[in-house]
N, C-alpha and C. Protein backbone atom coordinates (compact mmCIF):
# COMPACT_ATOMS: atom_id res chain seq x y z
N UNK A 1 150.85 79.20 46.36
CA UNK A 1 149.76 78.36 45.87
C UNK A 1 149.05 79.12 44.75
N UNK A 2 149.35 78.21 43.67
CA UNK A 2 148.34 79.19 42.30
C UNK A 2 146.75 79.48 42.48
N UNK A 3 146.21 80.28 41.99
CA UNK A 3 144.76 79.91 41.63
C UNK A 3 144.21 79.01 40.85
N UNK A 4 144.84 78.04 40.25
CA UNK A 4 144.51 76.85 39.23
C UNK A 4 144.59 75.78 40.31
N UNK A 5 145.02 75.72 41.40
CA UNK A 5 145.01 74.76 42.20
C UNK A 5 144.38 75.08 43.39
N UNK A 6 144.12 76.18 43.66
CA UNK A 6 143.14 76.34 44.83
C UNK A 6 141.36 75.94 43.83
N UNK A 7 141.10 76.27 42.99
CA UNK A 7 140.38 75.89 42.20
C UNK A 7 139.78 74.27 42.08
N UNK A 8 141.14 73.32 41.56
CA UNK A 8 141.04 71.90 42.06
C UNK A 8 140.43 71.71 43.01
N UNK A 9 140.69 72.43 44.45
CA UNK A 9 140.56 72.00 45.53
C UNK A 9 139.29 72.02 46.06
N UNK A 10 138.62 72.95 45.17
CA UNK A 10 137.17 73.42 45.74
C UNK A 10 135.88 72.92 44.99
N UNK A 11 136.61 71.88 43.93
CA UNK A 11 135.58 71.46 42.96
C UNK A 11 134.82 70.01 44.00
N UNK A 12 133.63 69.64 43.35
CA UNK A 12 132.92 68.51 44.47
C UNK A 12 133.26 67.24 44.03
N UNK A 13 134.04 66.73 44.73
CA UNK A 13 134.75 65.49 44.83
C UNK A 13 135.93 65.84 44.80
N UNK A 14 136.55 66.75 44.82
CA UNK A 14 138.17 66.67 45.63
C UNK A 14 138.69 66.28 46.71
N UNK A 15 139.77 65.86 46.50
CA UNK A 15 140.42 65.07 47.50
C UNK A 15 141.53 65.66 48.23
N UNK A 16 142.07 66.62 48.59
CA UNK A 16 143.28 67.44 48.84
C UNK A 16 144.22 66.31 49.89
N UNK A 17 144.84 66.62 49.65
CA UNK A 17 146.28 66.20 50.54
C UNK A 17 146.20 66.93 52.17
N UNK A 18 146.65 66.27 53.30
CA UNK A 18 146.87 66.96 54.43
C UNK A 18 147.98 68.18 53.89
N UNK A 19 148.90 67.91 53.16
CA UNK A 19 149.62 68.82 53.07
C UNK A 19 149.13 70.09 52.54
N UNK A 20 147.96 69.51 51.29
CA UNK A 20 147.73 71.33 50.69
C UNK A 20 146.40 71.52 51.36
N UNK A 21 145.84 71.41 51.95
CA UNK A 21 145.03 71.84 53.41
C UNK A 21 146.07 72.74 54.04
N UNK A 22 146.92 72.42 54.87
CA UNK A 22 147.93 72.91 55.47
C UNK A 22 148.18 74.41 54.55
N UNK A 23 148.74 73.82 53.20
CA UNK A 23 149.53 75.31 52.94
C UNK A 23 148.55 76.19 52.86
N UNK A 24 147.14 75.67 51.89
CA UNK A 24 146.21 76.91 51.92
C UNK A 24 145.85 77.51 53.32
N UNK A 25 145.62 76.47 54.57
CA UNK A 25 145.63 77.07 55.62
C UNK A 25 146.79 78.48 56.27
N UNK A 26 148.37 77.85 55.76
CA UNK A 26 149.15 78.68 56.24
C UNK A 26 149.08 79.81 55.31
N UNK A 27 148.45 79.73 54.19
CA UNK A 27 148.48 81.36 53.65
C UNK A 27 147.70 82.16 54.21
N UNK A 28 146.60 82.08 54.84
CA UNK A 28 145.90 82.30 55.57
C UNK A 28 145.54 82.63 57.36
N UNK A 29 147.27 82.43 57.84
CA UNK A 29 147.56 82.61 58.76
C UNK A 29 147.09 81.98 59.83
N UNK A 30 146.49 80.49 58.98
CA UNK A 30 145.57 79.52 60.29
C UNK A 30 146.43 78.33 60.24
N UNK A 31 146.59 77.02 60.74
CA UNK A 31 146.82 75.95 60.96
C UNK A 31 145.54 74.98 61.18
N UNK A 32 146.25 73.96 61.37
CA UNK A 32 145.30 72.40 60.84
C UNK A 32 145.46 71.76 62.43
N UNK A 33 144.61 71.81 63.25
CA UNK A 33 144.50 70.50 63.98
C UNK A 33 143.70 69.69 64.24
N UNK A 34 144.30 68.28 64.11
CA UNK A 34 143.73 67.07 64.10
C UNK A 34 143.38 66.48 65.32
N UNK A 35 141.91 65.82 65.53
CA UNK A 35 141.46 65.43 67.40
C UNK A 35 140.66 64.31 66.94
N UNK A 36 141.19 63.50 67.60
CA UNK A 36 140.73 61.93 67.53
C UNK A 36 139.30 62.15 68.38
N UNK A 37 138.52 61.55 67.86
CA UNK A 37 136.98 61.20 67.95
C UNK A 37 136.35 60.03 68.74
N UNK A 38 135.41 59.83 69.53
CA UNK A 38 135.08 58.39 69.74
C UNK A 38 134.41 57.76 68.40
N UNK A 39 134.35 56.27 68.37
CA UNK A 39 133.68 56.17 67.00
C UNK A 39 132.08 56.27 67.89
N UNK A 40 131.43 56.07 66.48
CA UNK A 40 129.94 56.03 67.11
C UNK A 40 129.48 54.74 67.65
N UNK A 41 128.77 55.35 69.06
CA UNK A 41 128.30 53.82 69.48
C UNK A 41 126.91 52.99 68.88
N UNK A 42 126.77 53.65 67.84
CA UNK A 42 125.06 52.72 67.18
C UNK A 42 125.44 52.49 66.12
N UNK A 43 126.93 52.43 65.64
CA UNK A 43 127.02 51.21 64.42
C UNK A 43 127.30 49.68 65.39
N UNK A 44 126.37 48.94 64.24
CA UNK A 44 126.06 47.59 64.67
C UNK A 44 126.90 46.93 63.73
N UNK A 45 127.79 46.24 64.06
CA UNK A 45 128.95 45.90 63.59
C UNK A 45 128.77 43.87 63.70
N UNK A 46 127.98 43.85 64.36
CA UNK A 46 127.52 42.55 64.70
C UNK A 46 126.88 42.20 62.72
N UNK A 47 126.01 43.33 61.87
CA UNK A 47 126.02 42.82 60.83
C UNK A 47 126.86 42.65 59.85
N UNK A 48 127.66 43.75 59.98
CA UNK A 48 128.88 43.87 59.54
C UNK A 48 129.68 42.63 59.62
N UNK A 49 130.02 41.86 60.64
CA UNK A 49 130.97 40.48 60.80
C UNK A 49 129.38 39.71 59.80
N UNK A 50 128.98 39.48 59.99
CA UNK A 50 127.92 38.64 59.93
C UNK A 50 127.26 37.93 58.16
N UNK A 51 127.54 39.50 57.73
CA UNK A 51 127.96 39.15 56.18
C UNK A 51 129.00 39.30 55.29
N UNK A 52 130.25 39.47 56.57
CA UNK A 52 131.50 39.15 55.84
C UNK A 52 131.54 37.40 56.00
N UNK A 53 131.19 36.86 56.92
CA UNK A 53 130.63 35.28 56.86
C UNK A 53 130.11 34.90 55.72
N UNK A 54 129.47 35.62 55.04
CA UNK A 54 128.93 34.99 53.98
C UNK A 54 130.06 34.68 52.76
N UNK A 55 129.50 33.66 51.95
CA UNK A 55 130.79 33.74 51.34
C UNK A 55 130.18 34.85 49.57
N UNK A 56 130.92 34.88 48.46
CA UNK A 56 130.43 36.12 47.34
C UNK A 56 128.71 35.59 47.13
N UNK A 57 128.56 34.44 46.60
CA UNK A 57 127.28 34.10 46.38
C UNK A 57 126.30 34.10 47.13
N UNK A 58 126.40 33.83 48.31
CA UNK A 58 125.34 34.10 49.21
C UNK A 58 125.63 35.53 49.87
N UNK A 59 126.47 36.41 49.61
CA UNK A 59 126.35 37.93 49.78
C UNK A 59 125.32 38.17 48.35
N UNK A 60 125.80 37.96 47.03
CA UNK A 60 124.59 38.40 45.93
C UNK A 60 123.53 37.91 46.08
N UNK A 61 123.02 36.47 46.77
CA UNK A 61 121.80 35.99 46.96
C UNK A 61 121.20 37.31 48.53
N UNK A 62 121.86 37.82 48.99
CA UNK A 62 121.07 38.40 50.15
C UNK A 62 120.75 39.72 49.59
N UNK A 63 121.78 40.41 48.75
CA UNK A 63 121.34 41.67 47.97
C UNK A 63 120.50 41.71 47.37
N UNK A 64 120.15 40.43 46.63
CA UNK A 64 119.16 40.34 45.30
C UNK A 64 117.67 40.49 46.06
N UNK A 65 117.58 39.48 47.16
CA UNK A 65 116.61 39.48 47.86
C UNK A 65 116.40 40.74 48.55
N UNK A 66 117.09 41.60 49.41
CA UNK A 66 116.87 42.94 49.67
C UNK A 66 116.33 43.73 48.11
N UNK A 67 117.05 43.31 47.28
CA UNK A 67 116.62 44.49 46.24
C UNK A 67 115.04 44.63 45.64
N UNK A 68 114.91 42.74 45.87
CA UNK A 68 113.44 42.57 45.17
C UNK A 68 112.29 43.33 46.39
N UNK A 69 112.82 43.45 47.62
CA UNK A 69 112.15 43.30 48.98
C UNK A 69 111.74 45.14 48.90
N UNK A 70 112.49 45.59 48.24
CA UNK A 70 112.83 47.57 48.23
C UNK A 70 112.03 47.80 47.22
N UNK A 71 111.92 47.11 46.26
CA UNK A 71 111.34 47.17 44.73
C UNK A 71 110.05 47.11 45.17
N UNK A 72 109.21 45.95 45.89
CA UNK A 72 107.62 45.61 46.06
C UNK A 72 107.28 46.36 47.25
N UNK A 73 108.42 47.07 48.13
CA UNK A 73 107.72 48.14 48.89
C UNK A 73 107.36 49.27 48.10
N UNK A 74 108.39 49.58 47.36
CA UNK A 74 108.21 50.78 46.68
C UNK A 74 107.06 50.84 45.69
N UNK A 75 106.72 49.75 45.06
CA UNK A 75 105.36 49.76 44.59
C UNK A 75 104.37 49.85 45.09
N UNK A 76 104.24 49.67 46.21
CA UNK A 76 102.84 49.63 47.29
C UNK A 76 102.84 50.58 48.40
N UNK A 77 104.28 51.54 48.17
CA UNK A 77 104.07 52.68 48.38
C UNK A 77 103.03 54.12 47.95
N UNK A 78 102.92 54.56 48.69
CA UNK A 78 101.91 55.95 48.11
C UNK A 78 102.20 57.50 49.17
N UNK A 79 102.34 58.26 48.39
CA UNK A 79 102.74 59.48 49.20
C UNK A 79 101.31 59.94 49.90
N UNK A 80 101.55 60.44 51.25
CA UNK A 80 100.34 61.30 52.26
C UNK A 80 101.09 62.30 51.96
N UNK A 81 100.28 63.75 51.45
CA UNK A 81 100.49 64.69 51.95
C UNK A 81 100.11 65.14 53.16
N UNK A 82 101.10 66.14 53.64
CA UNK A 82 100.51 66.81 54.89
C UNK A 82 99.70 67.81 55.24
């Protein structure tokens, strides 16, 4: 493995391959193992189905409205220091 490509690998937003994980691992005299996870139980997936129901236009009509809704909090926001 060159140093021009271990380089790639370490920049922010790289994407490496299982495979060159692996080799840099095996130069290194370590290995790769993989362990299945539970997913998390507090994604709410109920919204998730809920605005795939929607069809494109009334998904941009619900964004727009969240966006205006984020916008007039944020104006009538004010920082407390502590």
């Amino acid at each position: 493995m060159t140093q021009s490509m271990i380089a790639r690998m370490e920049r922010p937003g790289a994407n490496p391959t299982v495979d060159s994980v692996e080799a840099v691992l095996g130069a290194m005299h370590r290995g790769l193992a993989l362990t299945p996870t539970p997913r998390l139980p507090d994604v709410d997936e109920t919204q998730i189905v809920a605005r795939l129901k929607l069809t494109p236009a009334e998904r941009l009509a619900t964004f727009e409205a969240s966006q205006r809704n984020l916008l007039d909090l944020l104006a009538t926001a004010r920082r407390i220091d502590a």
